[in-house]
N, C-alpha and C. Protein backbone atom coordinates (compact mmCIF):
# COMPACT_ATOMS: atom_id res chain seq x y z
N UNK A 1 32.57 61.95 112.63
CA UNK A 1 31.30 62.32 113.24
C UNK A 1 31.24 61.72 114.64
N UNK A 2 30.92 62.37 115.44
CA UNK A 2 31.12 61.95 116.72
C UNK A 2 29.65 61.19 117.66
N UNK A 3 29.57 60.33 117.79
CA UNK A 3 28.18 59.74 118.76
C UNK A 3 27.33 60.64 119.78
N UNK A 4 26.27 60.17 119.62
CA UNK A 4 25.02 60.82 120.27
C UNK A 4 25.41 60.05 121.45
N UNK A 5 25.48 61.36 122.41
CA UNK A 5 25.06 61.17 123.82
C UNK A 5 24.18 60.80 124.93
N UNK A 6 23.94 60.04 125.58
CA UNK A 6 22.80 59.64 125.61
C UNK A 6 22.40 59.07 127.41
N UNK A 7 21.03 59.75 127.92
CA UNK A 7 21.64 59.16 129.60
C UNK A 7 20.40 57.90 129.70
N UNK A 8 20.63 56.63 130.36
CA UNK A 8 19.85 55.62 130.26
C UNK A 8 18.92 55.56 132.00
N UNK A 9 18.04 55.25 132.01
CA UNK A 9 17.90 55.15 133.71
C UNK A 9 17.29 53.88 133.67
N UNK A 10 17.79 53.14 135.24
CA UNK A 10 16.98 51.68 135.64
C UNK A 10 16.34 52.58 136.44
N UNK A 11 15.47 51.57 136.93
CA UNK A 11 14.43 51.73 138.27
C UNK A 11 13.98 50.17 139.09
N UNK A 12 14.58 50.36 140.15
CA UNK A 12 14.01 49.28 141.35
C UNK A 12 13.78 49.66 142.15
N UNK A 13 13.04 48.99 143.03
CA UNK A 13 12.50 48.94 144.53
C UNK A 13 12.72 48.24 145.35
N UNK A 14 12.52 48.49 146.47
CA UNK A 14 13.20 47.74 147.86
C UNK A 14 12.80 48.30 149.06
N UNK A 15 12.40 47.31 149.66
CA UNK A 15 11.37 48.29 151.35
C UNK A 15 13.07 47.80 152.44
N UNK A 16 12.83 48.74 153.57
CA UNK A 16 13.81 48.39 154.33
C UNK A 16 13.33 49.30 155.59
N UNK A 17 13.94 48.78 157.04
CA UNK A 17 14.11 49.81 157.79
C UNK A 17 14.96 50.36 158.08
N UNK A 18 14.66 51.87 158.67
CA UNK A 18 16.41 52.27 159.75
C UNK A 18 15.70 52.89 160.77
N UNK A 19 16.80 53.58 161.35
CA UNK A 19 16.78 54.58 162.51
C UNK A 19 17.49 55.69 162.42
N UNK A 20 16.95 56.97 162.47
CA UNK A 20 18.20 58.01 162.27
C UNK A 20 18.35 58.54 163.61
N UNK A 21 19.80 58.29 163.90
CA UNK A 21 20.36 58.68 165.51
C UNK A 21 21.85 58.86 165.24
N UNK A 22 22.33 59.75 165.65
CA UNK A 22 23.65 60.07 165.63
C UNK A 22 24.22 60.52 166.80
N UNK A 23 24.87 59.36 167.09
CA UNK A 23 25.86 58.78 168.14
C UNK A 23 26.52 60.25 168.96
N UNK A 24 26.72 61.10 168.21
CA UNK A 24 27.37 62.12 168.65
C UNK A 24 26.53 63.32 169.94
N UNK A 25 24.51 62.36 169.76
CA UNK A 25 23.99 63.84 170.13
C UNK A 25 23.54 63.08 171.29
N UNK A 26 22.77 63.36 172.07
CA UNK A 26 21.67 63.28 173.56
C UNK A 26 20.82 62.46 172.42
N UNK A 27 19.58 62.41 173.28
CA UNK A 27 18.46 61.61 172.95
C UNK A 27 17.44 62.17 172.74
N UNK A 28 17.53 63.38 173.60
CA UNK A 28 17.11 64.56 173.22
C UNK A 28 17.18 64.90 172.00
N UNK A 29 17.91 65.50 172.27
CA UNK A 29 18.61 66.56 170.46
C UNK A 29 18.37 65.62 169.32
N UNK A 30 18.42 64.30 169.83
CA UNK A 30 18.64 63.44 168.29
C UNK A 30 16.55 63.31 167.98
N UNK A 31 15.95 62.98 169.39
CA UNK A 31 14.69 63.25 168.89
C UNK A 31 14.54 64.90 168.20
N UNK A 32 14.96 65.39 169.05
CA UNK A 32 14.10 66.92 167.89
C UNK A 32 14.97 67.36 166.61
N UNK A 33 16.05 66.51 166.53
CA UNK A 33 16.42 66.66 165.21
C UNK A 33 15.76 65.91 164.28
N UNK A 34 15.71 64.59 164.59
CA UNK A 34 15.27 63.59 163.48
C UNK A 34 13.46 63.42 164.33
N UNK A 35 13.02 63.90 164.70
CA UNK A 35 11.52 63.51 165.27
C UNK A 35 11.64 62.26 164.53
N UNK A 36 9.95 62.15 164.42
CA UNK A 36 9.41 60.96 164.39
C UNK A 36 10.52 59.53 163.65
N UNK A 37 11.50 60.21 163.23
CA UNK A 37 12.49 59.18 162.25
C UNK A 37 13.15 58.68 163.05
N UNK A 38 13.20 59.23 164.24
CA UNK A 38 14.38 58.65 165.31
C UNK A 38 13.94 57.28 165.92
N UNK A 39 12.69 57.34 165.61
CA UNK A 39 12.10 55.71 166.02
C UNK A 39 12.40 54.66 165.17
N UNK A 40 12.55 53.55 165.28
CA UNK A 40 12.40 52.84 164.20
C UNK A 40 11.42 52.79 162.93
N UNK A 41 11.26 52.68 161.99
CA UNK A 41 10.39 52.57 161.03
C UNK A 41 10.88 52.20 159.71
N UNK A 42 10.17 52.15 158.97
CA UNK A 42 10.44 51.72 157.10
C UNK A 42 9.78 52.54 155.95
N UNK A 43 10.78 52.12 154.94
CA UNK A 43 10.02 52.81 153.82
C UNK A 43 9.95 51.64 152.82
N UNK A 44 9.30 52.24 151.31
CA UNK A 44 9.51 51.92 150.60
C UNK A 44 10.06 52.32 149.16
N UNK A 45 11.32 52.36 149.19
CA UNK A 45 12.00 52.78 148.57
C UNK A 45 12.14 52.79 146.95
N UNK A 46 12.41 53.65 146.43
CA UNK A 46 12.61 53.67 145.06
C UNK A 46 13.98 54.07 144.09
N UNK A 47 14.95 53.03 143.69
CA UNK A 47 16.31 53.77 143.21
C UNK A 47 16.48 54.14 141.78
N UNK A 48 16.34 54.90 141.50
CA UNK A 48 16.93 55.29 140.08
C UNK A 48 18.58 55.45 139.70
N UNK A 49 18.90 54.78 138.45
CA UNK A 49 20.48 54.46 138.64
C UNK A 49 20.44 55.25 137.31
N UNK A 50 20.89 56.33 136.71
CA UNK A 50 20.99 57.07 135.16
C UNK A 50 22.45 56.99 134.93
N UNK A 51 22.92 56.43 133.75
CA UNK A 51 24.42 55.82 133.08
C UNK A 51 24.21 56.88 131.89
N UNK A 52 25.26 57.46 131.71
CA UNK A 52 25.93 58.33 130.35
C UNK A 52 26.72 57.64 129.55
N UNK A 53 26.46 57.43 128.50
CA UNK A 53 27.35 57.41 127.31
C UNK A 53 27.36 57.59 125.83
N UNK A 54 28.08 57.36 125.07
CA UNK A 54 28.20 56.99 123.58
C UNK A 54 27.12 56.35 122.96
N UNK A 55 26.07 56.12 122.24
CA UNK A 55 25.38 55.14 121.53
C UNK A 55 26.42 54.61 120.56
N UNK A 56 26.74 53.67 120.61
CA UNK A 56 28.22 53.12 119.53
C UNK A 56 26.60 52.39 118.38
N UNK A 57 27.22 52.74 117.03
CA UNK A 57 26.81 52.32 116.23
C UNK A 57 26.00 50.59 115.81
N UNK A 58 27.26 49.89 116.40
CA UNK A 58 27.36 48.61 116.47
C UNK A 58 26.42 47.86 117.33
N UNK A 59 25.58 48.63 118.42
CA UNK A 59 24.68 47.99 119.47
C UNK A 59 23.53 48.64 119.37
N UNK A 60 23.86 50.19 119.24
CA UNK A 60 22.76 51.26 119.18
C UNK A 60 22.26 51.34 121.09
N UNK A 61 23.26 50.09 121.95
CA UNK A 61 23.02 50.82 122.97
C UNK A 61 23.98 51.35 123.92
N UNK A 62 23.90 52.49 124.94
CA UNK A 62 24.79 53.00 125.41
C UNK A 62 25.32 52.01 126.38
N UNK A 63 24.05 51.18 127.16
CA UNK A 63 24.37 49.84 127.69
C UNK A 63 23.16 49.01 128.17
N UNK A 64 23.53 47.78 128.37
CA UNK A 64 22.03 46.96 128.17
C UNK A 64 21.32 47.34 129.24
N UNK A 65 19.95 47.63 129.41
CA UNK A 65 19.05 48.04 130.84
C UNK A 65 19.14 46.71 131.07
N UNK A 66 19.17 45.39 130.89
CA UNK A 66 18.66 44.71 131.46
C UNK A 66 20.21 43.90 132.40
N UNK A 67 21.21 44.42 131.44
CA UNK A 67 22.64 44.01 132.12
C UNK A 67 23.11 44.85 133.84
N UNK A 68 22.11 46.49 133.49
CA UNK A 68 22.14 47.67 134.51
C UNK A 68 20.82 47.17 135.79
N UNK A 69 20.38 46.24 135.13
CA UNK A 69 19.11 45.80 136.17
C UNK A 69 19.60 44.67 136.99
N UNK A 70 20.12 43.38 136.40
CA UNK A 70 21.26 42.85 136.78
C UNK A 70 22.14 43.10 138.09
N UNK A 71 23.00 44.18 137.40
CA UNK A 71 24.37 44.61 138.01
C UNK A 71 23.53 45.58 139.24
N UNK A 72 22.46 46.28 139.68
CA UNK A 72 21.55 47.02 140.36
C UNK A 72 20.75 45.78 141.45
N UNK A 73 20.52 44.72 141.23
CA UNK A 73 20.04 43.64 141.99
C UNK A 73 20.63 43.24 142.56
N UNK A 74 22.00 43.02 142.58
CA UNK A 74 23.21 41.85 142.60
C UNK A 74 23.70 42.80 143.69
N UNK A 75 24.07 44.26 143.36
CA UNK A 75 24.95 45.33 143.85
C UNK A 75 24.48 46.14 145.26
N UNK A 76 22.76 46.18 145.03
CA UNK A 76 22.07 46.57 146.18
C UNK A 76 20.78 45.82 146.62
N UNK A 77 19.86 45.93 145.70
CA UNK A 77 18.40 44.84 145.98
C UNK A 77 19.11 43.93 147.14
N UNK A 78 19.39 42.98 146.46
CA UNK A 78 20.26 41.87 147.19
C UNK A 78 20.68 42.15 148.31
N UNK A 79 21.15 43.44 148.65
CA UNK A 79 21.61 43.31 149.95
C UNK A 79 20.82 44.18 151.05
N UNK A 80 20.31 45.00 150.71
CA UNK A 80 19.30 46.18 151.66
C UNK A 80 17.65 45.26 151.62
N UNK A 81 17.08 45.04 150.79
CA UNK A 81 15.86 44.59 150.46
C UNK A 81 15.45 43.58 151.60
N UNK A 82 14.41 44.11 152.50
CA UNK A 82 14.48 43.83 153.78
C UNK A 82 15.04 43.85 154.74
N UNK A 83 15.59 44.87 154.96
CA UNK A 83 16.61 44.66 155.94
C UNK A 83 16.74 45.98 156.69
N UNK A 84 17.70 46.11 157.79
CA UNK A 84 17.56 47.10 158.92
C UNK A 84 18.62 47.86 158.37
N UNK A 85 18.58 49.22 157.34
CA UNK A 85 19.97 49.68 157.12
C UNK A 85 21.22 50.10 158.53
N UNK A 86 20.91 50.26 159.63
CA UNK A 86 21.60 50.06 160.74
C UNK A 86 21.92 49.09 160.80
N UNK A 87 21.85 48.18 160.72
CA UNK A 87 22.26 46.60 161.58
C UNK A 87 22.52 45.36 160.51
N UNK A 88 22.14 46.00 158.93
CA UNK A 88 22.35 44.44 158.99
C UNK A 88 23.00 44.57 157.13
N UNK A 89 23.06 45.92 156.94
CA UNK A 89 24.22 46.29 155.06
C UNK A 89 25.41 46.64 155.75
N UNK A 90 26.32 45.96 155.46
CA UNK A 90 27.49 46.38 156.10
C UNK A 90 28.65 47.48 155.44
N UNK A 91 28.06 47.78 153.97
CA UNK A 91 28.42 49.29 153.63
C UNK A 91 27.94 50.35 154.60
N UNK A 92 26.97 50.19 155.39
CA UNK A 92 26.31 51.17 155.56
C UNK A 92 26.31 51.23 157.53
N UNK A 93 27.65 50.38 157.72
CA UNK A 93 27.81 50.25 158.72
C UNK A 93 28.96 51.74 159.27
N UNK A 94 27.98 52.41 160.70
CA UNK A 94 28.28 53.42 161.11
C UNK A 94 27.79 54.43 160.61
N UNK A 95 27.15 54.64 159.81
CA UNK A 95 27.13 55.67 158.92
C UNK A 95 25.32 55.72 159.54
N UNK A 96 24.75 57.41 159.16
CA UNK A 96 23.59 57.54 159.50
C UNK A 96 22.86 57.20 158.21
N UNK A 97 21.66 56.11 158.59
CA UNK A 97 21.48 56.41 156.85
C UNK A 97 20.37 56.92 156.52
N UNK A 98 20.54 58.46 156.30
CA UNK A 98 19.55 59.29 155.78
C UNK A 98 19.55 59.06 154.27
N UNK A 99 18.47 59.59 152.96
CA UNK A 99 18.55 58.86 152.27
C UNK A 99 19.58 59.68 151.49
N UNK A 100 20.06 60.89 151.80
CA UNK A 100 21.58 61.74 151.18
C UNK A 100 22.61 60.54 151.34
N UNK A 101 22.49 60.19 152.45
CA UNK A 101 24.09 58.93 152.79
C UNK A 101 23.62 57.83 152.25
N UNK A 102 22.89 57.34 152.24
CA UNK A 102 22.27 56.16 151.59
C UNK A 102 22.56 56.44 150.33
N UNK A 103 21.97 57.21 149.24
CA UNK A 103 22.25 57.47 147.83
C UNK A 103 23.97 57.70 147.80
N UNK A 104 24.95 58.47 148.50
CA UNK A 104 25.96 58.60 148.51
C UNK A 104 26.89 56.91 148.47
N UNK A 105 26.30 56.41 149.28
CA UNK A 105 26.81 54.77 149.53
C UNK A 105 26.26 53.67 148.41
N UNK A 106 25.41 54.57 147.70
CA UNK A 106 25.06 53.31 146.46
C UNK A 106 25.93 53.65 145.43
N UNK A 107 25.95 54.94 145.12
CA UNK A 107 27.19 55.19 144.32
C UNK A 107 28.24 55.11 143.94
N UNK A 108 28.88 54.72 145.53
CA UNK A 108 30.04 54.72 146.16
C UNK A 108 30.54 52.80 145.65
N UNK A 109 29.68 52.32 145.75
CA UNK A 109 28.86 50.86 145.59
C UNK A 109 28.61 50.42 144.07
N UNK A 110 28.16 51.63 143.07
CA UNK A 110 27.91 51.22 141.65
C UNK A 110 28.89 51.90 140.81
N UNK A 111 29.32 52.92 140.95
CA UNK A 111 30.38 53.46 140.25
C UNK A 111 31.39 52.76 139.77
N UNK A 112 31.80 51.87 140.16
CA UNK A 112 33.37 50.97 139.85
C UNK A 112 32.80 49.99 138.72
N UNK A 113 31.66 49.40 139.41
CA UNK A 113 30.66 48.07 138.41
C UNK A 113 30.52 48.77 137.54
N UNK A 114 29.88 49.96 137.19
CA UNK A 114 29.22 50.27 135.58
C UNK A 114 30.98 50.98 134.83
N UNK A 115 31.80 51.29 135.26
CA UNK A 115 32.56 51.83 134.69
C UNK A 115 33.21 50.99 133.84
N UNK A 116 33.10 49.81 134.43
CA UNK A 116 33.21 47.98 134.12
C UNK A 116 33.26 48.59 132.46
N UNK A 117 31.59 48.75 131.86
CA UNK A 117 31.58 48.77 130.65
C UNK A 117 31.99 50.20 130.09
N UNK A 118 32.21 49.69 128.68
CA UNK A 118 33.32 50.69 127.63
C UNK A 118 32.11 51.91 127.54
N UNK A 119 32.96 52.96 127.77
CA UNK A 119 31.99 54.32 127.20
C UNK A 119 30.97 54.56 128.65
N UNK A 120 30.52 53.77 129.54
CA UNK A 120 29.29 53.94 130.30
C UNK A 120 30.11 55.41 131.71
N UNK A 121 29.65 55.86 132.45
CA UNK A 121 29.62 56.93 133.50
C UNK A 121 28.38 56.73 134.09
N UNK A 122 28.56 56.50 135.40
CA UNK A 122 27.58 56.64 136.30
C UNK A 122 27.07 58.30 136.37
N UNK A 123 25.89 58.52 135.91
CA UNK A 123 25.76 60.18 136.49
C UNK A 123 24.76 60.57 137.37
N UNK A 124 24.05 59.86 137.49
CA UNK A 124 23.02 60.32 138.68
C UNK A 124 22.22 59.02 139.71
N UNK A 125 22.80 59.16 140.73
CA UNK A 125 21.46 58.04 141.61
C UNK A 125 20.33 59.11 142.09
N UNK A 126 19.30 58.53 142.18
CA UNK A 126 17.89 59.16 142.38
C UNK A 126 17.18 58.14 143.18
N UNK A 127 17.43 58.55 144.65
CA UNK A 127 17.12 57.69 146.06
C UNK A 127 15.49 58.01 146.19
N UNK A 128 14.41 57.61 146.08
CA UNK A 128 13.05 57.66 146.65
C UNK A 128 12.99 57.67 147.85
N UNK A 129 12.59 58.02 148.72
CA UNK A 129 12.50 57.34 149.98
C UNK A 129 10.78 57.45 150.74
N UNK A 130 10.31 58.29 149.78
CA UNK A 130 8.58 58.24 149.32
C UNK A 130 8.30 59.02 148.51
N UNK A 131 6.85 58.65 148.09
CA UNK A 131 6.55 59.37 146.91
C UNK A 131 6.79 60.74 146.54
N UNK A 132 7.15 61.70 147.69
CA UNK A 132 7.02 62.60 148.19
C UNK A 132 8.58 63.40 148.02
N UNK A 133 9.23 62.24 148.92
CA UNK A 133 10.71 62.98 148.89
C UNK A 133 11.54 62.05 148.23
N UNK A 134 12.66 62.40 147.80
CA UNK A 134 13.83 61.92 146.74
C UNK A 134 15.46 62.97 147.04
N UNK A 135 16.14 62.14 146.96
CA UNK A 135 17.87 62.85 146.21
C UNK A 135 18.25 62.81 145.23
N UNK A 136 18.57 63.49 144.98
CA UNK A 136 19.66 63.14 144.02
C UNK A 136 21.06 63.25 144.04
N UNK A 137 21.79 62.41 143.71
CA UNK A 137 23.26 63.04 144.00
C UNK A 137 23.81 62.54 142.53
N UNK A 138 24.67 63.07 141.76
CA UNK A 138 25.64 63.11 140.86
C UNK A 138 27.05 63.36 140.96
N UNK A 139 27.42 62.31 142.46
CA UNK A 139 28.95 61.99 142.48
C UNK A 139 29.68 63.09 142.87
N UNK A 140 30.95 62.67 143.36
CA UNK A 140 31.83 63.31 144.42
C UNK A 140 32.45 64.66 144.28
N UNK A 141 32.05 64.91 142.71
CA UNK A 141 32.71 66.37 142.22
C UNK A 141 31.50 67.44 142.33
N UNK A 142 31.84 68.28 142.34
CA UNK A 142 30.60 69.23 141.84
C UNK A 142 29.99 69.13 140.32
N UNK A 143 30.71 67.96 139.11
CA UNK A 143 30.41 67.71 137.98
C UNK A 143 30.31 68.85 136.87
N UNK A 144 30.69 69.84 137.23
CA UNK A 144 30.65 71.18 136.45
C UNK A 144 31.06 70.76 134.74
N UNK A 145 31.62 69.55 134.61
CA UNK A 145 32.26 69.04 133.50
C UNK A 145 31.03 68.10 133.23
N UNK A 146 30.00 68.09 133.55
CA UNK A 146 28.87 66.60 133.26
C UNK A 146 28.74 67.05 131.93
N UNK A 147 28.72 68.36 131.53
CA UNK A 147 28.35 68.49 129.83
C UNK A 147 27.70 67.33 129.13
């Protein structure tokens, strides 16, 4: 008989600022691309981290939330949480950080840690960046296999 599948989600928060400007355009172009974002400013952010796996009999869990809350503090809180994503996460150095690249770079960032444990798959980060707007990304494939 084969184990129930099962997807788990954390949730934290973390305020930070950036700037979206890309090096490549005028000052121009980069204002009427990114308007008002091209200034400095902040949000307050919201990450959702969702892990896939097995419920193994023996724990009944797919993996501990509070081990995924942990490994989510340590991995990002810790390092963005206040801070200028331009100038001062050094994953996130060069890079524009809209919250598509931002969610792309946490992934990039948690994927290796949760794979850590037996049975777990990272499958979805879910970037807030206000109440309003969010990403989602589910990793580097098109996942056509997430079944």
């Amino acid at each position: 008989m084969s184990l129930p599948t099962v997807e788990i989600t954390r949730r934290v928060e973390f305020s930070a600022a950036h700037r979206l400007c890309s090096p490549q355009l005028s000052e121009a172009e980069n204002r009427r691309l990114y308007g008002p974002c091209y200034e400095h400013h902040g949000h307050n952010y919201a990450l959702e981290v969702t892990v896939r796996g097995p419920v193994p009999t023996e724990t009944g869990m797919v993996m501990d939330l509070n081990r995924l809350g942990m490994l989510l503090d340590e991995e990002v809180v810790s390092v963005v949480d206040h801070k200028h994503l331009n100038h001062d996460v050094p994953f996130l150095e060069g890079l524009i950080p809209t919250a598509e690249v931002v969610a792309v770079a946490f992934w990039e960032r948690l994927q290796p840690r949760i794979e850590e444990f037996e049975g777990c798959r990272l499958d979805r980060i879910r970037l807030f960046e206000s109440r309003e707007n969010f990403v989602d990304y589910h990793g580097p494939t098109d996942r056509a296999s997430r079944g």
